[in-house]
C-alpha atoms as a PDB file:
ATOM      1  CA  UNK A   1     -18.725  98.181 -45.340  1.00  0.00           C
ATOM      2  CA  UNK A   2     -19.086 100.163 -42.465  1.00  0.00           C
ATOM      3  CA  UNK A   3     -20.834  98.259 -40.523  1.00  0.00           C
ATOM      4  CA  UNK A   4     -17.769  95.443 -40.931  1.00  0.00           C
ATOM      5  CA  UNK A   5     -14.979  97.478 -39.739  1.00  0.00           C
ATOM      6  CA  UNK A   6     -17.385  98.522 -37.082  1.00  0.00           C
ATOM      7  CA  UNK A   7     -17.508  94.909 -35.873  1.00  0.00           C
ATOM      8  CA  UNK A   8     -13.629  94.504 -36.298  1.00  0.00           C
ATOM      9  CA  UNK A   9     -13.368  97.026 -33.880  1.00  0.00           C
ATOM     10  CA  UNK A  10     -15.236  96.162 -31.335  1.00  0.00           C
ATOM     11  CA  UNK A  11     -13.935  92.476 -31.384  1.00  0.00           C
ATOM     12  CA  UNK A  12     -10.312  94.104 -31.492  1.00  0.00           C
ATOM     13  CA  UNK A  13     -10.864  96.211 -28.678  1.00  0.00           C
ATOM     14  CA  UNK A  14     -12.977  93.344 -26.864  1.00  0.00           C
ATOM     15  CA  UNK A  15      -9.623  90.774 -27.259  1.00  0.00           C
ATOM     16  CA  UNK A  16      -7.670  94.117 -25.965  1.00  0.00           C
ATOM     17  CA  UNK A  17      -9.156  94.299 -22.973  1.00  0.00           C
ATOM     18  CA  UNK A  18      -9.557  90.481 -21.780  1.00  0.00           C
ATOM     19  CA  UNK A  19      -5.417  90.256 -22.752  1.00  0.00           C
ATOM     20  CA  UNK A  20      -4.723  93.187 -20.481  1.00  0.00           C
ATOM     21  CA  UNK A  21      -7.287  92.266 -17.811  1.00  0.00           C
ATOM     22  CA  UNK A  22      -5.516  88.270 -18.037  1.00  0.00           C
ATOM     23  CA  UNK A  23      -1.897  89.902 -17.518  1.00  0.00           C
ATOM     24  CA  UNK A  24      -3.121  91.847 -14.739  1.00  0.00           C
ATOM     25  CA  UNK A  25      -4.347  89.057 -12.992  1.00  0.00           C
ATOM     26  CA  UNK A  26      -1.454  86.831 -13.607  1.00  0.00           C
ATOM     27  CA  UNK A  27       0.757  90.011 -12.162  1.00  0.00           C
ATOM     28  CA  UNK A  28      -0.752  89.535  -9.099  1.00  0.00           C
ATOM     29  CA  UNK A  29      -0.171  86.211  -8.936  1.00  0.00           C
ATOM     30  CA  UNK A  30       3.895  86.829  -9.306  1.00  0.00           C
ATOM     31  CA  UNK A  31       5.886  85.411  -6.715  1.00  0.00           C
ATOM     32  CA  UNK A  32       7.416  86.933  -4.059  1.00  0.00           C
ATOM     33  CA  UNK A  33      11.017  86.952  -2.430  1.00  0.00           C
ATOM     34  CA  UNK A  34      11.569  88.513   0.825  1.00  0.00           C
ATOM     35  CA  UNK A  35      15.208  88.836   2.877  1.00  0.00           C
ATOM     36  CA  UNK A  36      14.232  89.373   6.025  1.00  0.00           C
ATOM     37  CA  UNK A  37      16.203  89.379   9.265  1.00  0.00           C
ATOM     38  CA  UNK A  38      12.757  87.309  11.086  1.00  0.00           C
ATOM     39  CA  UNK A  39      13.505  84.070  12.070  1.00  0.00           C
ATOM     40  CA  UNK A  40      12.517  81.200   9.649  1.00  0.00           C
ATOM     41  CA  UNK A  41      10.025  80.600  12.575  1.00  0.00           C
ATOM     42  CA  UNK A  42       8.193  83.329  12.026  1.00  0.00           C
ATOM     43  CA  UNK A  43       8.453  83.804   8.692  1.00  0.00           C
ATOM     44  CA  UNK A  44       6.453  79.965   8.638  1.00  0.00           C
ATOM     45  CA  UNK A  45       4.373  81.356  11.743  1.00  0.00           C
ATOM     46  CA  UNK A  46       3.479  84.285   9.347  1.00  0.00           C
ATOM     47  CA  UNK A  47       2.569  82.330   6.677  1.00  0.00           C
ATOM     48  CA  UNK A  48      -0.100  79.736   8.828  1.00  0.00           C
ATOM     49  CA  UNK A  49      -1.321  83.173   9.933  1.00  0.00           C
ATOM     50  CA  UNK A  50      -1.989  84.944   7.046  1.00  0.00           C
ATOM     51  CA  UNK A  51      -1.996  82.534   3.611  1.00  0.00           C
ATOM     52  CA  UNK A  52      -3.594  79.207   5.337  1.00  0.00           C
ATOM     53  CA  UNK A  53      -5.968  80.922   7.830  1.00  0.00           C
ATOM     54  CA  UNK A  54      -9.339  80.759   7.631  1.00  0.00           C
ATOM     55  CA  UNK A  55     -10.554  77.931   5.259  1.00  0.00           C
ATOM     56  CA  UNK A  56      -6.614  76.954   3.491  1.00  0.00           C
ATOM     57  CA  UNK A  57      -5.226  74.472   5.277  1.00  0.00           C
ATOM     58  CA  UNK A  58      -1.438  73.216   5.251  1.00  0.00           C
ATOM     59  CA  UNK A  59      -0.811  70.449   3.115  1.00  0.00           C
ATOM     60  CA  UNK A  60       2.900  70.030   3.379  1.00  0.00           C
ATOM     61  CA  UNK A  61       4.617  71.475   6.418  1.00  0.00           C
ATOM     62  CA  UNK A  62       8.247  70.111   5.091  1.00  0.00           C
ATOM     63  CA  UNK A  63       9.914  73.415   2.912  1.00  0.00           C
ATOM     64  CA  UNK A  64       8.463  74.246   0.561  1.00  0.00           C
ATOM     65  CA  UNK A  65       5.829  74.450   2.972  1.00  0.00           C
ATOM     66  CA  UNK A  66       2.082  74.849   1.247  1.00  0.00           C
ATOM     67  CA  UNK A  67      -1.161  75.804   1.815  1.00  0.00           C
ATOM     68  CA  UNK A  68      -3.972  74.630   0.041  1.00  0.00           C
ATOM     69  CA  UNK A  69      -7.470  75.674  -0.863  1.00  0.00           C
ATOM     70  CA  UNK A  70     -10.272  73.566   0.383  1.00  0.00           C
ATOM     71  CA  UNK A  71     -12.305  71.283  -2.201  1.00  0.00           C
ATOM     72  CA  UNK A  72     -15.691  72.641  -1.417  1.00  0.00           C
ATOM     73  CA  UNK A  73     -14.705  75.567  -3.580  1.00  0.00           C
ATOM     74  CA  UNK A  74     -14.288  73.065  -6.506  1.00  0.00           C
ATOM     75  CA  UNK A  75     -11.146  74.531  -7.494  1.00  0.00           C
ATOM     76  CA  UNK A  76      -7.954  73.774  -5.725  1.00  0.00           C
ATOM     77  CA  UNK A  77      -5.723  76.334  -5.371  1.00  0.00           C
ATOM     78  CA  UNK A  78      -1.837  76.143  -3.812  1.00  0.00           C
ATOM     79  CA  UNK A  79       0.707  78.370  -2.653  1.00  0.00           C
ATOM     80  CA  UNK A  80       4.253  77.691  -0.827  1.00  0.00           C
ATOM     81  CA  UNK A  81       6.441  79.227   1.070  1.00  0.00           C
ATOM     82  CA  UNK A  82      10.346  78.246   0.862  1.00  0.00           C
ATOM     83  CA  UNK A  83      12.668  79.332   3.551  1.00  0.00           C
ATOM     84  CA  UNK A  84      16.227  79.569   3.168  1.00  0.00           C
ATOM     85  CA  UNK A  85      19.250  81.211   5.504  1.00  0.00           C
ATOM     86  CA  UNK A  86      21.400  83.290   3.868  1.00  0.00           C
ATOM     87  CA  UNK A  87      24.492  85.043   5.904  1.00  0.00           C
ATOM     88  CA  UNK A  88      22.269  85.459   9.182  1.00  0.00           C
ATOM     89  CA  UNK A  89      19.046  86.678   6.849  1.00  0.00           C
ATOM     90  CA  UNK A  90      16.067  84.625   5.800  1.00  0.00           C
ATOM     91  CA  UNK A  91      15.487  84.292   2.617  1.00  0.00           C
ATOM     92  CA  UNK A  92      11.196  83.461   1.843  1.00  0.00           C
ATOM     93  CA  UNK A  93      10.136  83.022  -0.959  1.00  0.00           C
ATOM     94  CA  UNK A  94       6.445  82.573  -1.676  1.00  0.00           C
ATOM     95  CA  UNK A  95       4.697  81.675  -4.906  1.00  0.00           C
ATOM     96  CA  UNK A  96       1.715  80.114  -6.850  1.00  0.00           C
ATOM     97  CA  UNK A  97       2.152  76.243  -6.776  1.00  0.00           C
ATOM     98  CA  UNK A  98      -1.402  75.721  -8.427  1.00  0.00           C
ATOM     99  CA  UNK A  99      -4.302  77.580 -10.132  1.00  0.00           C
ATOM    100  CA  UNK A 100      -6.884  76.912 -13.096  1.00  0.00           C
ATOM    101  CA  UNK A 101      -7.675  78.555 -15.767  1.00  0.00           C
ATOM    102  CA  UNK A 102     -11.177  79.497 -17.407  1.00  0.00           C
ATOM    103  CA  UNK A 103     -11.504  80.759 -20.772  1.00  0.00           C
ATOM    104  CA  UNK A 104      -7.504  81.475 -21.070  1.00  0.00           C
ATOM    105  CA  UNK A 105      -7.630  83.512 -17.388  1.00  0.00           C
ATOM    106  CA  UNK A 106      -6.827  82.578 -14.263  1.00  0.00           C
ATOM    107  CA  UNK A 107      -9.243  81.548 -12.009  1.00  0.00           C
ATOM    108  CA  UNK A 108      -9.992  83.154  -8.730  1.00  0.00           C
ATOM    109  CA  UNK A 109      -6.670  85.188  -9.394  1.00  0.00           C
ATOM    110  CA  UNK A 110      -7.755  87.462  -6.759  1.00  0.00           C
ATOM    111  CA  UNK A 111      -7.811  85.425  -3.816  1.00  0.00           C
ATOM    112  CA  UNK A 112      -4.254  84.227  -4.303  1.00  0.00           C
ATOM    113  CA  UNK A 113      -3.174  88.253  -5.144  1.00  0.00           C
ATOM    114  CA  UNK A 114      -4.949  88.973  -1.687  1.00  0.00           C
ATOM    115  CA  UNK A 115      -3.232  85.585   0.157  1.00  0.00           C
ATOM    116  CA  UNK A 116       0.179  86.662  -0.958  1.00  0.00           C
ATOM    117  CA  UNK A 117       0.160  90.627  -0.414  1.00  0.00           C
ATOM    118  CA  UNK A 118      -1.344  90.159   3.002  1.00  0.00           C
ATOM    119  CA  UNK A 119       1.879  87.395   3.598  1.00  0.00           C
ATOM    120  CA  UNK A 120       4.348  90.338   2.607  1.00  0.00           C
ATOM    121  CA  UNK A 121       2.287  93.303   4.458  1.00  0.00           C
ATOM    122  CA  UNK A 122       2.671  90.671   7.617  1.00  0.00           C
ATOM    123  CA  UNK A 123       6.519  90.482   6.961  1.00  0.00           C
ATOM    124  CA  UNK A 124       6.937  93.822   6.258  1.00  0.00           C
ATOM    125  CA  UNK A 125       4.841  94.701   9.774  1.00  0.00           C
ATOM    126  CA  UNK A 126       7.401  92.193  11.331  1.00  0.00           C
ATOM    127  CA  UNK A 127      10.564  93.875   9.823  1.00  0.00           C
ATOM    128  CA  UNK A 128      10.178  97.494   8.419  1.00  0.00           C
ATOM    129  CA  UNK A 129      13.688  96.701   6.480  1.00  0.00           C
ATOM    130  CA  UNK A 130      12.278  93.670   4.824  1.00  0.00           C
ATOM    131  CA  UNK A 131      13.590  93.568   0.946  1.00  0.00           C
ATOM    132  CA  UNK A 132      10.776  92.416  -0.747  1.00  0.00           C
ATOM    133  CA  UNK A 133      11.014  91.273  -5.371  1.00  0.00           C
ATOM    134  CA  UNK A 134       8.639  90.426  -6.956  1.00  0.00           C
ATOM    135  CA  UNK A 135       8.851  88.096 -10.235  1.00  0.00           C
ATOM    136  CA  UNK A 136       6.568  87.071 -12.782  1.00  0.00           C
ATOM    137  CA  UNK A 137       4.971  84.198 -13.306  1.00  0.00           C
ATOM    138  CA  UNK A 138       6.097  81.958 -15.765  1.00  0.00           C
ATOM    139  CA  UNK A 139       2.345  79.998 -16.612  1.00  0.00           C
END
């Protein structure tokens, strides 16, 4: 008998920890809104710097404007930027257009987390009194 609950437990605290280790990856995938007084120029000049550099690419340059993982990774990944102006502030807003899943997690969660903090460490570099919300992913 003891030997069950023994098992229960460890399978209990097992599903524990891949649910918290799943919503901590999908926290870092939570999209981002930033008021900014930068132009929308260089909020999109930011963006090509800092989310598509390297291997992404821009797939889209209309707004939303989106970058785009390359297939040689076998998993295509997305993330936009919309621009907006709002009483002589720019409102950008950036945020997971596409991601997989394996096994109930996201895949590769970290690459977007690292994509879209270094876009909003750029902004904030740009701006010091950039305004910068964050809010959950709804996937």
């Amino acid at each position: 008998m003891e030997g069950v609950i023994g098992v229960i437990v460890i399978f209990g605290v097992c599903f524990a920890v891949v649910h918290f280790y799943s919503k901590f990856l999908m926290s870092g995938m939570a999209s981002r809104t930033i008021v900014t007084s930068a132009s929308p120029a260089q909020v999109r000049d930011a963006f090509v710097r800092k989310v598509a550099g390297s291997t992404w690419k821009i797939v889209d340059d209309g707004n939303p404007m989106v970058a785009q993982s390359p297939l040689v990774t076998g998993i295509r990944q997305q993330i936009g930027l919309e621009v907006r102006q709002e009483g002589g502030r720019c409102r950008a807003c950036v945020e997971v257009l596409r991601w997989t899943e394996k096994h109930g997690m996201p895949n590769k969660a970290y690459t977007l987390r690292m994509r879209l903090s270094s876009f909003v460490n750029e902004m904030q570099r740009l701006d010091p009194g950039a305004s910068v919300t964050t809010t959950p992913l709804k996937g």
